[in-house]
N, C-alpha and C. Protein backbone atom coordinates (compact mmCIF):
# COMPACT_ATOMS: atom_id res chain seq x y z
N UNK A 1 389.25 55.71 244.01
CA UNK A 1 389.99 54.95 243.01
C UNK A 1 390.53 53.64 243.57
N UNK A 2 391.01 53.34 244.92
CA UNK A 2 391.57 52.51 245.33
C UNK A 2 391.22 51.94 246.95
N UNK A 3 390.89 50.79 247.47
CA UNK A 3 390.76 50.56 248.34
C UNK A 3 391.78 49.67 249.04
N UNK A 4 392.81 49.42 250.03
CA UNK A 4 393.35 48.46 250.45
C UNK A 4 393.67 48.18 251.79
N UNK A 5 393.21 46.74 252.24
CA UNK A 5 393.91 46.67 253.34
C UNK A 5 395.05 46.45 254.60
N UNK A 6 395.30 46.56 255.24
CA UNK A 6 396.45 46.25 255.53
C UNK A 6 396.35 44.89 256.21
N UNK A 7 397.81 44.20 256.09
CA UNK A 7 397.38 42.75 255.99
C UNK A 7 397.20 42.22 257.94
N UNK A 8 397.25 43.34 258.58
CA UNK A 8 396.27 42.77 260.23
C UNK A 8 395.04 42.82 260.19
N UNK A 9 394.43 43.75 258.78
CA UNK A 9 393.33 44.22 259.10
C UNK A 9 392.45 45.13 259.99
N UNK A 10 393.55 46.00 260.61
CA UNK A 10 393.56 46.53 261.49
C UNK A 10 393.51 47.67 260.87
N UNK A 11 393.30 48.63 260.12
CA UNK A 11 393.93 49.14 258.67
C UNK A 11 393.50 49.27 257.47
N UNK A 12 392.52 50.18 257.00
CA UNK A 12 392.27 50.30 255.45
C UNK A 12 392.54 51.43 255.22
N UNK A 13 393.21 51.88 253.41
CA UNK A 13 393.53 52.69 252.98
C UNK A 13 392.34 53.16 252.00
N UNK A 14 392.52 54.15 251.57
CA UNK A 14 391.61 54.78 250.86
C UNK A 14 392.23 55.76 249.89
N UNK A 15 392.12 55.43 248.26
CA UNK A 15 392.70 56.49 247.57
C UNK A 15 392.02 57.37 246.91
N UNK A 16 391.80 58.70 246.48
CA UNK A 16 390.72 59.32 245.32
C UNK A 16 391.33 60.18 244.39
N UNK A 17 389.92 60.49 243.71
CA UNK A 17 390.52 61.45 242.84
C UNK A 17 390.67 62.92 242.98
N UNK A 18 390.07 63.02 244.74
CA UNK A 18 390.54 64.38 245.30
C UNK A 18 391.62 64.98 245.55
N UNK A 19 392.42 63.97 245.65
CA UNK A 19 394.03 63.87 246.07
C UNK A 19 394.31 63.32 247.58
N UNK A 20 392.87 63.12 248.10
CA UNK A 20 393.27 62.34 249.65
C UNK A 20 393.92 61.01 249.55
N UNK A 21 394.54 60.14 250.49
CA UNK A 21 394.80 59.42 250.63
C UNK A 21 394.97 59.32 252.18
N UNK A 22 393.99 58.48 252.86
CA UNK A 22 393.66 58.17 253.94
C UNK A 22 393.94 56.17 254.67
N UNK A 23 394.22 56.67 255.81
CA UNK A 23 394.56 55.14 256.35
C UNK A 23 393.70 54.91 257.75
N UNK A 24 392.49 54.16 257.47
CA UNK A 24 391.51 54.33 258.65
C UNK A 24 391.56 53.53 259.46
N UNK A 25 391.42 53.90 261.10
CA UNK A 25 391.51 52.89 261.83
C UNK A 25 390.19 52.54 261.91
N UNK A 26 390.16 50.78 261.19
CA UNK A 26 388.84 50.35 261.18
C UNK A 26 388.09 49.97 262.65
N UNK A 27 388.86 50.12 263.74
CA UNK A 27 388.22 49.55 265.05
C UNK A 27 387.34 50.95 266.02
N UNK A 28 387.57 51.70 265.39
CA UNK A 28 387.35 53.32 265.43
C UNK A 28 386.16 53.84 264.70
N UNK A 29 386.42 53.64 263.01
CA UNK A 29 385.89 54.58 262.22
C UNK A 29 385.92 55.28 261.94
N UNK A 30 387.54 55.96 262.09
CA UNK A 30 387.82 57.43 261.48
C UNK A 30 388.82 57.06 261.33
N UNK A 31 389.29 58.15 260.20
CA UNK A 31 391.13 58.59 259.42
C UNK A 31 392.08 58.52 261.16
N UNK A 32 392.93 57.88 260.35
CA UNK A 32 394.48 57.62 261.76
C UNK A 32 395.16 58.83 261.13
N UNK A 33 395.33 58.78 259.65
CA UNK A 33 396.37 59.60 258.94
C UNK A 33 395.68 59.83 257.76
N UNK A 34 395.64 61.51 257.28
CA UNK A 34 394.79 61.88 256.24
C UNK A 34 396.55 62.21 255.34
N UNK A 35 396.73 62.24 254.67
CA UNK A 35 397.52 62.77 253.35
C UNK A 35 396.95 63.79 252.44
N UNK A 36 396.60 64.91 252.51
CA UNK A 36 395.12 66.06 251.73
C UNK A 36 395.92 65.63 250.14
N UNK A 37 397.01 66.29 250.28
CA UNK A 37 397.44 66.55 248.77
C UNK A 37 398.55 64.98 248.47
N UNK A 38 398.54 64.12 248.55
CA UNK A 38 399.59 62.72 248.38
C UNK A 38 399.95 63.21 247.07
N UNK A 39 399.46 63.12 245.66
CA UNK A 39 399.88 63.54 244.52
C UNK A 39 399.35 64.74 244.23
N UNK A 40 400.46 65.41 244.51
CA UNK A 40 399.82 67.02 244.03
C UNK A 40 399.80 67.56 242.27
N UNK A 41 399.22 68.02 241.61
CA UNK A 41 399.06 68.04 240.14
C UNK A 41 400.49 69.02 239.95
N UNK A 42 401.02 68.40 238.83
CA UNK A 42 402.16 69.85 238.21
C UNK A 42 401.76 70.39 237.04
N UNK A 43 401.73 71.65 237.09
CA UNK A 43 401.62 72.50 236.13
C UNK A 43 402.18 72.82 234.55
N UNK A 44 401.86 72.26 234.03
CA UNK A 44 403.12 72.56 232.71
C UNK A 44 402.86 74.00 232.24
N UNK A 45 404.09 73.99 231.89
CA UNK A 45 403.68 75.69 231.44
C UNK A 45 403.10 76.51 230.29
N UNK A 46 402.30 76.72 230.30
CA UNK A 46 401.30 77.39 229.32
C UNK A 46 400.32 77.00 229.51
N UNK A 47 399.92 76.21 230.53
CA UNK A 47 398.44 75.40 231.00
C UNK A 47 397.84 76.12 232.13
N UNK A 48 396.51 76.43 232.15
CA UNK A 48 395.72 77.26 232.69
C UNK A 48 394.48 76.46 232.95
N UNK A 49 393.87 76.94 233.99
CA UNK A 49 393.08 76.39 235.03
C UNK A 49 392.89 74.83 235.87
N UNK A 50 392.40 74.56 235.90
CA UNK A 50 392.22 73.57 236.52
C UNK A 50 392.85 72.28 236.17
N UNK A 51 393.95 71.63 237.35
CA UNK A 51 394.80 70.99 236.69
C UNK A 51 394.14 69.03 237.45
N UNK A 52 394.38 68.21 236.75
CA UNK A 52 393.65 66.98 237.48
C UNK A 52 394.82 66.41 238.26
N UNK A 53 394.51 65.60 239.63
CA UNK A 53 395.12 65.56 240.82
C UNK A 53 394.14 64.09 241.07
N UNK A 54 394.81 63.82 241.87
CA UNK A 54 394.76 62.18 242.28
C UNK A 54 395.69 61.39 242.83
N UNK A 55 394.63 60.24 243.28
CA UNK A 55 395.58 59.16 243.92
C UNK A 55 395.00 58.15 242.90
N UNK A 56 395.72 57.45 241.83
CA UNK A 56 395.22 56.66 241.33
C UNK A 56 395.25 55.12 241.42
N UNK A 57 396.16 55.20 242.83
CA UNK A 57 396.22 53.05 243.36
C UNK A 57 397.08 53.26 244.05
N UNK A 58 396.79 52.32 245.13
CA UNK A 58 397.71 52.54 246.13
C UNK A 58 397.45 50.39 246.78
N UNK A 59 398.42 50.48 247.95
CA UNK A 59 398.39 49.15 248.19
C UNK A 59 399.71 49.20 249.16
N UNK A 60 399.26 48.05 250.24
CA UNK A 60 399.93 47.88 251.48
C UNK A 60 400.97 46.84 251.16
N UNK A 61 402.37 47.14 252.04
CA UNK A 61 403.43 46.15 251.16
C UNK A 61 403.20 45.21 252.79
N UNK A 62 404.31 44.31 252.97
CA UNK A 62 403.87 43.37 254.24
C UNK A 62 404.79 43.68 255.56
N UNK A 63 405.36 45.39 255.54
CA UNK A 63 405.48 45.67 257.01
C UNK A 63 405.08 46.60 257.38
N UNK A 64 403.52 46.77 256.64
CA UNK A 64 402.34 48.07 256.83
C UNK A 64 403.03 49.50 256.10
N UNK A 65 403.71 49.01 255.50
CA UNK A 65 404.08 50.57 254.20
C UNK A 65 403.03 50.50 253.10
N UNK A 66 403.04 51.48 252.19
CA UNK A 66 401.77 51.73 251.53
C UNK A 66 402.73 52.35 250.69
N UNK A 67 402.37 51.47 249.16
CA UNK A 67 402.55 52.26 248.13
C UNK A 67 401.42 52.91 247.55
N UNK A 68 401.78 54.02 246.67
CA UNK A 68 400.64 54.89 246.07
C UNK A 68 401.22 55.67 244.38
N UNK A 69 400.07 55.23 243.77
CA UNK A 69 400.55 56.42 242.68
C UNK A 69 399.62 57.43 241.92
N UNK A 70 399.96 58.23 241.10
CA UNK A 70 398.69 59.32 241.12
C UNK A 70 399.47 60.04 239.87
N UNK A 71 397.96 61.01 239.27
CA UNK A 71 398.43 61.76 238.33
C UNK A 71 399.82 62.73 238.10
N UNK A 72 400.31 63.23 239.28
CA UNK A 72 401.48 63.58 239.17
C UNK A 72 402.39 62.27 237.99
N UNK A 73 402.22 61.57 237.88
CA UNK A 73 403.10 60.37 237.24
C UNK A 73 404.46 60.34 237.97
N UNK A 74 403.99 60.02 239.48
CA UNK A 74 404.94 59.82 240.41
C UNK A 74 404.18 58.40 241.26
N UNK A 75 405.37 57.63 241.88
CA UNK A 75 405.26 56.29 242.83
C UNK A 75 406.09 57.34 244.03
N UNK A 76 405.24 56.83 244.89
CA UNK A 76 405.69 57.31 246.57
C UNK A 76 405.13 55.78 247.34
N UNK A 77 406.08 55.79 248.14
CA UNK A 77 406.13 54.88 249.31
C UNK A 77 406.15 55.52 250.66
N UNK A 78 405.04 55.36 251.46
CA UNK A 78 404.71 55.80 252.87
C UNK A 78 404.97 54.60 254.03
N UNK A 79 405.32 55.19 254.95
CA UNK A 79 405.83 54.79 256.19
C UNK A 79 404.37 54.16 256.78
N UNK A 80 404.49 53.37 257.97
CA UNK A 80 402.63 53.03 258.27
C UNK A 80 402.34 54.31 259.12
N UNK A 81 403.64 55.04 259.54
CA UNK A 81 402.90 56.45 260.03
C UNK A 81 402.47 57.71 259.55
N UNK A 82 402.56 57.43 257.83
CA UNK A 82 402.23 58.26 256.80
C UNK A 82 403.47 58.97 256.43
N UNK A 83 404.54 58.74 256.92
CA UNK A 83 406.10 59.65 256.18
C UNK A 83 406.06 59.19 254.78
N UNK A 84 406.42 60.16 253.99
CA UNK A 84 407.04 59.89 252.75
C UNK A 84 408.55 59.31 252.45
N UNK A 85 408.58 58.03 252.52
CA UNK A 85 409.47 57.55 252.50
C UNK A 85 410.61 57.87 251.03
N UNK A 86 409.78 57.25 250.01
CA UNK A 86 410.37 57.32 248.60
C UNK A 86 409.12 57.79 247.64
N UNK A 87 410.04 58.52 246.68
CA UNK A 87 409.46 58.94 245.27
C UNK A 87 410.13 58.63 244.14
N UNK A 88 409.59 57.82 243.15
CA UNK A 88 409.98 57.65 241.69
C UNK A 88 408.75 58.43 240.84
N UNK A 89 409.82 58.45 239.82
CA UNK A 89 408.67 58.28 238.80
C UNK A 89 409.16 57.49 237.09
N UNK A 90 407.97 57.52 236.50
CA UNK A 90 408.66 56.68 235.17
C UNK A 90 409.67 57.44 234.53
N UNK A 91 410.44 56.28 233.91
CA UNK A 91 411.93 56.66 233.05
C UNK A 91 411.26 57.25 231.97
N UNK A 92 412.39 58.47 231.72
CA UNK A 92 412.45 59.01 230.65
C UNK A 92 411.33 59.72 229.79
N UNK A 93 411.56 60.82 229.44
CA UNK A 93 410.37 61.34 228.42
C UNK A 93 410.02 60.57 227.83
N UNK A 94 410.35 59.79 227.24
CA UNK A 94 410.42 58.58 226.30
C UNK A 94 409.16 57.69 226.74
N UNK A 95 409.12 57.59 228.00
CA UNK A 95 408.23 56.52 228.55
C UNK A 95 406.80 57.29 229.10
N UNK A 96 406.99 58.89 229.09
CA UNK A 96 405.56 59.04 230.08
C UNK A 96 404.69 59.66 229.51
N UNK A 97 405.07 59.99 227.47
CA UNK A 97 404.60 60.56 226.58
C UNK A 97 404.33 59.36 225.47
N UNK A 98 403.56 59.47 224.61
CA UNK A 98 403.63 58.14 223.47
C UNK A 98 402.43 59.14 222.26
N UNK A 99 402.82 59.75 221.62
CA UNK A 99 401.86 60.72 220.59
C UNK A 99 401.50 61.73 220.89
N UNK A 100 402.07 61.95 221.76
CA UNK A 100 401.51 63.52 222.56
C UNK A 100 399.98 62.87 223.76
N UNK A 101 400.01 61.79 223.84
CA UNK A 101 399.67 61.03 225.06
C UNK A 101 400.07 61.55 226.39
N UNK A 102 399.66 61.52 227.39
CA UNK A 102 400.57 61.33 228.53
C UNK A 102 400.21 60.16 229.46
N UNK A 103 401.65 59.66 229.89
CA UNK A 103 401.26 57.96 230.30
C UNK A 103 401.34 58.22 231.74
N UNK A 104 400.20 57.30 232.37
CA UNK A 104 400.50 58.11 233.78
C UNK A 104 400.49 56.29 234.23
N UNK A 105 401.29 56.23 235.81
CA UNK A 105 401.27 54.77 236.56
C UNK A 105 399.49 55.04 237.03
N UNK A 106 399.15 53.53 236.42
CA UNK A 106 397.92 53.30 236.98
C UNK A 106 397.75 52.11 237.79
N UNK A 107 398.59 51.87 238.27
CA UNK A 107 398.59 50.42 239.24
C UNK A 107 399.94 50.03 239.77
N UNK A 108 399.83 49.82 240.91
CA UNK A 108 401.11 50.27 241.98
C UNK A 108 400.87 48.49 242.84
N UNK A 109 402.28 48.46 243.31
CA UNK A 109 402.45 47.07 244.32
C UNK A 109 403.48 46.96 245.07
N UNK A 110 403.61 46.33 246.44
CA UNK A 110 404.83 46.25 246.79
C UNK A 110 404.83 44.49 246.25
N UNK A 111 406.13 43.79 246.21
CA UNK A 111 406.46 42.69 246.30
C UNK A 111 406.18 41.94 247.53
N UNK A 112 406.74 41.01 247.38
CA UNK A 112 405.75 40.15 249.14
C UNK A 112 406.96 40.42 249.95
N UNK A 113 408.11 40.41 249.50
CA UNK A 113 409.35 40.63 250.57
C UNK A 113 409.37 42.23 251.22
N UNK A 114 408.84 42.89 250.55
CA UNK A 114 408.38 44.28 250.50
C UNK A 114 409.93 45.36 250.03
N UNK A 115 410.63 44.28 249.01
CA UNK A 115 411.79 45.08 248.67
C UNK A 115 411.80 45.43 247.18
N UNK A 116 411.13 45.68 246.50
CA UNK A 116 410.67 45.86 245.20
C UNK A 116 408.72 46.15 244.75
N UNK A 117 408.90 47.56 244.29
CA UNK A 117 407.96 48.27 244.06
C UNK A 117 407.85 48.43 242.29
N UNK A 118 406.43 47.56 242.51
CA UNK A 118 406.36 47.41 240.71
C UNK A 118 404.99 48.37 240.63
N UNK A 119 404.65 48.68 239.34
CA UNK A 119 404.08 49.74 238.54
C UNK A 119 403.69 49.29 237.39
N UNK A 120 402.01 49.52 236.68
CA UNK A 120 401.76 49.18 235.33
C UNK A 120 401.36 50.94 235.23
N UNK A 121 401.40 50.93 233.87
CA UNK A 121 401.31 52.37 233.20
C UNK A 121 400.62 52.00 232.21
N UNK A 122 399.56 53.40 231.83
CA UNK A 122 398.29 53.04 231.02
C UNK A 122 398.95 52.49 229.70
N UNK A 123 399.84 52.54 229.13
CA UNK A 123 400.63 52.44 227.87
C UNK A 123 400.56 50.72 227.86
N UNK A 124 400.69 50.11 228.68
CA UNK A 124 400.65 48.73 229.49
C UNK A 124 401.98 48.14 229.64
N UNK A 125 402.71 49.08 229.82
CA UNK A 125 404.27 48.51 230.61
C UNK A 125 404.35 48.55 232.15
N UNK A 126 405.12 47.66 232.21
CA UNK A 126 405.37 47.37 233.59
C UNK A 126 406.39 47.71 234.45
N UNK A 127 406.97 48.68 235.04
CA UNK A 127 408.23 48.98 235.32
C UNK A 127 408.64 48.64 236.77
N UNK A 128 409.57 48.62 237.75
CA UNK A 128 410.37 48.32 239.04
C UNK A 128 411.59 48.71 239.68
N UNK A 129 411.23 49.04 241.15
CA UNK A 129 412.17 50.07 241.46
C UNK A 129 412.56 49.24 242.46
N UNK A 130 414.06 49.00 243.24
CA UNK A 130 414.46 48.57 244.18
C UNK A 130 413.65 49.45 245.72
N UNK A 131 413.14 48.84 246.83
CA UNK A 131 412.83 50.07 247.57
C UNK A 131 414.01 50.25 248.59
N UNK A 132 414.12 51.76 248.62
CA UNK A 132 415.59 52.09 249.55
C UNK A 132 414.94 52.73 250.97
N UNK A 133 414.63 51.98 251.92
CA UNK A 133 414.16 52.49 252.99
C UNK A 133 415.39 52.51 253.76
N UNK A 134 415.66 53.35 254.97
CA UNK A 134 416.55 52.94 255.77
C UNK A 134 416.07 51.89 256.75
N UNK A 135 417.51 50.75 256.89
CA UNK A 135 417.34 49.21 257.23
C UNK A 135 416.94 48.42 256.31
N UNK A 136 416.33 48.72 254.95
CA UNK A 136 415.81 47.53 254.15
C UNK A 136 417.49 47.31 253.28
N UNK A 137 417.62 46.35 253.00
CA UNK A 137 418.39 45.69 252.15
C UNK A 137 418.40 45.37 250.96
């Protein structure tokens, strides 16, 4: 679903619809850091079998953190050593349903200062989260 690099180039990410999310060292040729499950699927209840799971966009902010978002209809922000730093997700029932729809984030970004994490959602709104890392401001 998503390809990005990190801005040394030293660094590409990789997102799917398996639920991996991988960060390869390109001077190598293999995964530095695999993520198996990054967005793991949730279950609603009364729903049976096979539930869909993904990474649906992801993207490097500019001090090698990696945002990502995925069918869970969750935003996570990773560390460049793969920690899970932060998790949002969209406001309100209000916003992640529209007709018995379900709106999931399909496009994820950090800002260039890398202190604000924006999000488009299939609905085509745009939403933004302050990012709270420890040391960021």
């Amino acid at each position: 679903r998503a390809l990005t690099w990190r801005s040394d180039s030293q660094v590409l990410a990789s997102a799917g619809e398996d639920g991996l999310l991988l960060w390869w060292d390109v001077a190598k040729g293999w995964p530095a850091i695999t993520r198996t499950d990054a967005h793991p699927p949730v279950r609603p209840s009364g729903v049976f079998g096979k539930i869909a799971n993904g990474v649906l966009d992801a993207g490097f902010g500019p001090g090698g953190e990696l945002v990502s978002c995925g069918r869970d209809r969750k935003i996570r922000l990773w560390s460049d050593d793969g920690r899970e730093l932060q998790t949002l997700a969209l406001d309100g029932e209000g916003s992640t349903k529209t007709r018995g729809v379900r709106i999931l984030p399909t496009r994820v970004v950090l800002s260039f200062d890398g202190a604000t994490i924006l999000a488009g959602d299939s609905a085509g709104r745009i939403h933004s989260w302050p990012v709270t890392m420890p040391g960021k401001k």
